[in-house]
Protein backbone atom coordinates (compact mmCIF):
# COMPACT_ATOMS: atom_id res chain seq x y z
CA UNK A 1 0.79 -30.13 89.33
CA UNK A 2 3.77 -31.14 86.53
CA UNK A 3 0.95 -30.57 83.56
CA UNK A 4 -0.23 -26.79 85.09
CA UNK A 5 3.21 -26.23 85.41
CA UNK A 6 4.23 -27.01 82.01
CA UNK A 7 1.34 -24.96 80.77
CA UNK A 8 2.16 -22.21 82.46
CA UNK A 9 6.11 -22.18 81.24
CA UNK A 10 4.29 -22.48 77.94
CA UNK A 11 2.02 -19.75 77.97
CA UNK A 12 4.43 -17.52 79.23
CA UNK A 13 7.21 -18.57 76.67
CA UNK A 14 4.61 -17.90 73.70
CA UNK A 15 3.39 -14.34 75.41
CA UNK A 16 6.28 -13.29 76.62
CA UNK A 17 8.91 -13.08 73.96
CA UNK A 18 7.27 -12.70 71.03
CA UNK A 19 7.84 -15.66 69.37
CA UNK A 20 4.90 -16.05 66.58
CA UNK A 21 5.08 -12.58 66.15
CA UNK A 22 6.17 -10.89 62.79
CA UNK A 23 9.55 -8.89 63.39
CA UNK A 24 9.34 -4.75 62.86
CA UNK A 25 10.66 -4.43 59.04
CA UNK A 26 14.34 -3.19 58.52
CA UNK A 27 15.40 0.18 56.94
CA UNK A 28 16.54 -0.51 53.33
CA UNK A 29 19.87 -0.41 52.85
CA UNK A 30 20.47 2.08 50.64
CA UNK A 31 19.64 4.54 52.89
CA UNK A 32 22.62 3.83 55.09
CA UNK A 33 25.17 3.72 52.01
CA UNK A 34 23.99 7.73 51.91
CA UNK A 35 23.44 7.00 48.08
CA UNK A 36 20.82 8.43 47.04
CA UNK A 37 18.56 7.88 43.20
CA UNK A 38 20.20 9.88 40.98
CA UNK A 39 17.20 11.07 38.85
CA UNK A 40 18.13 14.52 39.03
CA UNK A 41 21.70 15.61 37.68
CA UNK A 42 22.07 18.02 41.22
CA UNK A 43 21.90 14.45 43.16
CA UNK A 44 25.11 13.39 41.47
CA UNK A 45 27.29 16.51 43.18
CA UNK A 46 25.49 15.50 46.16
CA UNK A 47 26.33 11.33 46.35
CA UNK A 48 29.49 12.27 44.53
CA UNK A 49 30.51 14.61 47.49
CA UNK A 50 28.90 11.65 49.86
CA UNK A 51 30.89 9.22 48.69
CA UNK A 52 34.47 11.07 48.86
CA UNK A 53 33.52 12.40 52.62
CA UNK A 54 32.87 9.06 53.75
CA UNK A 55 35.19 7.31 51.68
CA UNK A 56 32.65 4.83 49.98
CA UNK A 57 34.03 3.73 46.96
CA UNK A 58 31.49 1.73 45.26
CA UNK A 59 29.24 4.76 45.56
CA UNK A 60 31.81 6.84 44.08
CA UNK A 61 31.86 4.45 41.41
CA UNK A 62 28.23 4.45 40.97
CA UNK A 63 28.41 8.46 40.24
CA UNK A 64 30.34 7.45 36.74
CA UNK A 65 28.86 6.16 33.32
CA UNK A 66 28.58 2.34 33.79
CA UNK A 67 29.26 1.24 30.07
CA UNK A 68 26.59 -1.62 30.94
CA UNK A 69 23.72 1.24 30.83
CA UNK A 70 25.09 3.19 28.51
CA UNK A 71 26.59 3.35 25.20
CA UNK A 72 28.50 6.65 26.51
CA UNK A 73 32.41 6.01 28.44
CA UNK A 74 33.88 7.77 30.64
CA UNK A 75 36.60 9.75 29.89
CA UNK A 76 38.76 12.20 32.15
CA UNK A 77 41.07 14.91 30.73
CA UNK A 78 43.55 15.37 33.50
CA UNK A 79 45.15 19.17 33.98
CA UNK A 80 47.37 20.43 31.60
CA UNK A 81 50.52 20.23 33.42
CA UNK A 82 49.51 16.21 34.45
CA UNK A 83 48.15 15.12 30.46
CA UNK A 84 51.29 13.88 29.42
CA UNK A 85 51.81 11.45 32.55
CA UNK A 86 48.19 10.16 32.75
CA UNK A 87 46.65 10.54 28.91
CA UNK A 88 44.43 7.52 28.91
CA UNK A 89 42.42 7.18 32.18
CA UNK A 90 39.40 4.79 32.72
CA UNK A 91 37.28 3.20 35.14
CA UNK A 92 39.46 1.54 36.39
CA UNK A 93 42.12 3.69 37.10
CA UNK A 94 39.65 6.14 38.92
CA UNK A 95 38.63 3.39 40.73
CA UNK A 96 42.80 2.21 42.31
CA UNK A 97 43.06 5.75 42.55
CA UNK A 98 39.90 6.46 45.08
CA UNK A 99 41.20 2.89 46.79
CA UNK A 100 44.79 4.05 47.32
CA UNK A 101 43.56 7.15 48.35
CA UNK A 102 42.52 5.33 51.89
CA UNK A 103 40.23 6.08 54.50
CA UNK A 104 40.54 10.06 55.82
CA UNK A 105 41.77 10.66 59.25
CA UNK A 106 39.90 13.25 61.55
CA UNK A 107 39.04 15.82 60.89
CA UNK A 108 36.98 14.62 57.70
CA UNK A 109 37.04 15.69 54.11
CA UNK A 110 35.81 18.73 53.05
CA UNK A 111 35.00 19.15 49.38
CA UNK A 112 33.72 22.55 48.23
CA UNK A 113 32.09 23.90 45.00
CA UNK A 114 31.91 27.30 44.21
CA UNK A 115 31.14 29.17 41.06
CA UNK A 116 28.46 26.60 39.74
CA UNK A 117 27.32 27.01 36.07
CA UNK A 118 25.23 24.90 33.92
CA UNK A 119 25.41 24.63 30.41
CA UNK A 120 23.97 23.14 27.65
CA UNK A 121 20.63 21.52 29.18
CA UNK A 122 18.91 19.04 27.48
CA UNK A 123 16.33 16.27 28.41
CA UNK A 124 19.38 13.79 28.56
CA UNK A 125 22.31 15.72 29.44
CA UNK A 126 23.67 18.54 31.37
CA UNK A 127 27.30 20.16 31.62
CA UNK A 128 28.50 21.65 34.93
CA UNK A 129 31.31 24.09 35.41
CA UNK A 130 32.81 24.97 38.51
CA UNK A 131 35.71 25.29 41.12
CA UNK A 132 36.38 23.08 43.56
CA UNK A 133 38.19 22.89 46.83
CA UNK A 134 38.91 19.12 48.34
CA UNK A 135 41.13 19.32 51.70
CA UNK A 136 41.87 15.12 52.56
CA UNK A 137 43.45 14.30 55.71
CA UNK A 138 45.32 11.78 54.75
CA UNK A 139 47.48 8.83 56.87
CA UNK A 140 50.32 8.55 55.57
CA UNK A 141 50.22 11.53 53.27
CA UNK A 142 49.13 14.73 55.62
CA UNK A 143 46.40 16.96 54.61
CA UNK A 144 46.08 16.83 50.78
CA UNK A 145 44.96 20.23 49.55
CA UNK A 146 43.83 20.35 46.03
CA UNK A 147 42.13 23.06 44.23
CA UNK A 148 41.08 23.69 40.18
CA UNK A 149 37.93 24.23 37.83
CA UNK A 150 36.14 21.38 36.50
CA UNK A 151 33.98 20.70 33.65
CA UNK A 152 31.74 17.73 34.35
CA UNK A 153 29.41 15.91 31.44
CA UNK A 154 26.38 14.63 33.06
CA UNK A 155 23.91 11.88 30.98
CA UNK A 156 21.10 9.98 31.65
CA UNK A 157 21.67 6.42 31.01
CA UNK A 158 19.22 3.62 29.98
CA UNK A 159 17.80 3.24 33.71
CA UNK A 160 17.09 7.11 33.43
CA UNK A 161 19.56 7.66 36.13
CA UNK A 162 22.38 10.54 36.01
CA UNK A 163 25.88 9.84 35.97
CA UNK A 164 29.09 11.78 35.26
CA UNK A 165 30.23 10.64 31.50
CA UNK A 166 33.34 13.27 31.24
CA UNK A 167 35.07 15.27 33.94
CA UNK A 168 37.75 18.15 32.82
CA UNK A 169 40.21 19.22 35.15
CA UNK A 170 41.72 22.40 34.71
CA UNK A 171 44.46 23.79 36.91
CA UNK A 172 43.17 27.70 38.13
CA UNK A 173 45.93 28.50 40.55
CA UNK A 174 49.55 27.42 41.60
CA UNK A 175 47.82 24.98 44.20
CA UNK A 176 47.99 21.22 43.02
CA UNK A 177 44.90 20.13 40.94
CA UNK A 178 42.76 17.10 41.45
CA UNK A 179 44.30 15.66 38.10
CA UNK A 180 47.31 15.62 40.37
CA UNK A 181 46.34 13.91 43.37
CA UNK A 182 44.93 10.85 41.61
CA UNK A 183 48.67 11.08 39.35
CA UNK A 184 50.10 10.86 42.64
CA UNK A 185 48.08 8.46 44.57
CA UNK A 186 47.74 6.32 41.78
């Protein structure tokens, strides 16, 4: 009676759950960063506008020239009215600045483009000219309105993947510009 019902237990251990089994595969991660392959210069605006909505820094990162794929840097020209106080910016610094800028409060950011031009189109590179609208609720700061035209440099660097190599910002109203909120937050 002990050895049928060991067998039993057994059986139903081995059937029941699984256990020899292979598990269902897992969705790759990637897909839940909301990063998505850059191979086309429009799918930068897009993860670049992902990655300030949600806050993701290292995929706002990833929409900028990495220096390690690229003999290109990125520059940024801030506004005129911000130049003199932030003249040399860098990775890094638009990195702390997209840290310090903190995780939005509800409602979430919205980040507009309007105006959209290209220029210049090559195999290899790509200019985009536009206006822009980013409204950031912010902790500690309120809702950070900023508004302005920007000239972004687009390349393709040695992984054939698009990345912004220069942004412009230019200051189109009396509103503040972005060049301002990174001076500020900074």
């Amino acid at each position: 009676m002990r050895i049928l019902s060991l067998i039993i237990s057994l059986l139903f251990i081995s059937y029941g759950c699984d256990l020899f089994s292979p598990r269902d595969s897992e969705p790759p991660t990637q897909g839940m960063t909301g990063f998505k392959r850059p191979d086309i210069p429009d799918i930068v605006l897009e993860n670049f506008t992902t990655a300030i909505t949600s806050h993701n820094v290292e995929n706002y990162m990833r929409c900028f020239i990495d220096t390690n794929n690229s003999s290109k840097k990125f520059i940024f020209t801030p506004s005129s009215n911000i130049l003199p106080l932030i003249s040399k910016w860098d990775l890094e610094d638009e990195r702390r600045y997209f840290q310090n800028l903190g995780e939005p409060i509800s409602p979430y950011p919205l980040l507009e483009f309007s105006d959209t031009t290209r220029l210049n189109i090559t195999s290899s590179s790509i200019e985009y000219k536009m206006n822009y609208s980013l409204l950031y609720p912010h902790l500690y700061q309120g809702i950070l309105k900023v508004r302005g035209y920007m000239h972004l440099y687009m390349e393709l660097d040695n992984q054939q993947l698009w990345a912004i190599s220069r942004w412009d910002d230019s200051k189109t109203e009396t509103d503040s510009t972005w060049s301002y909120l990174k001076y500020k937050l900074y």
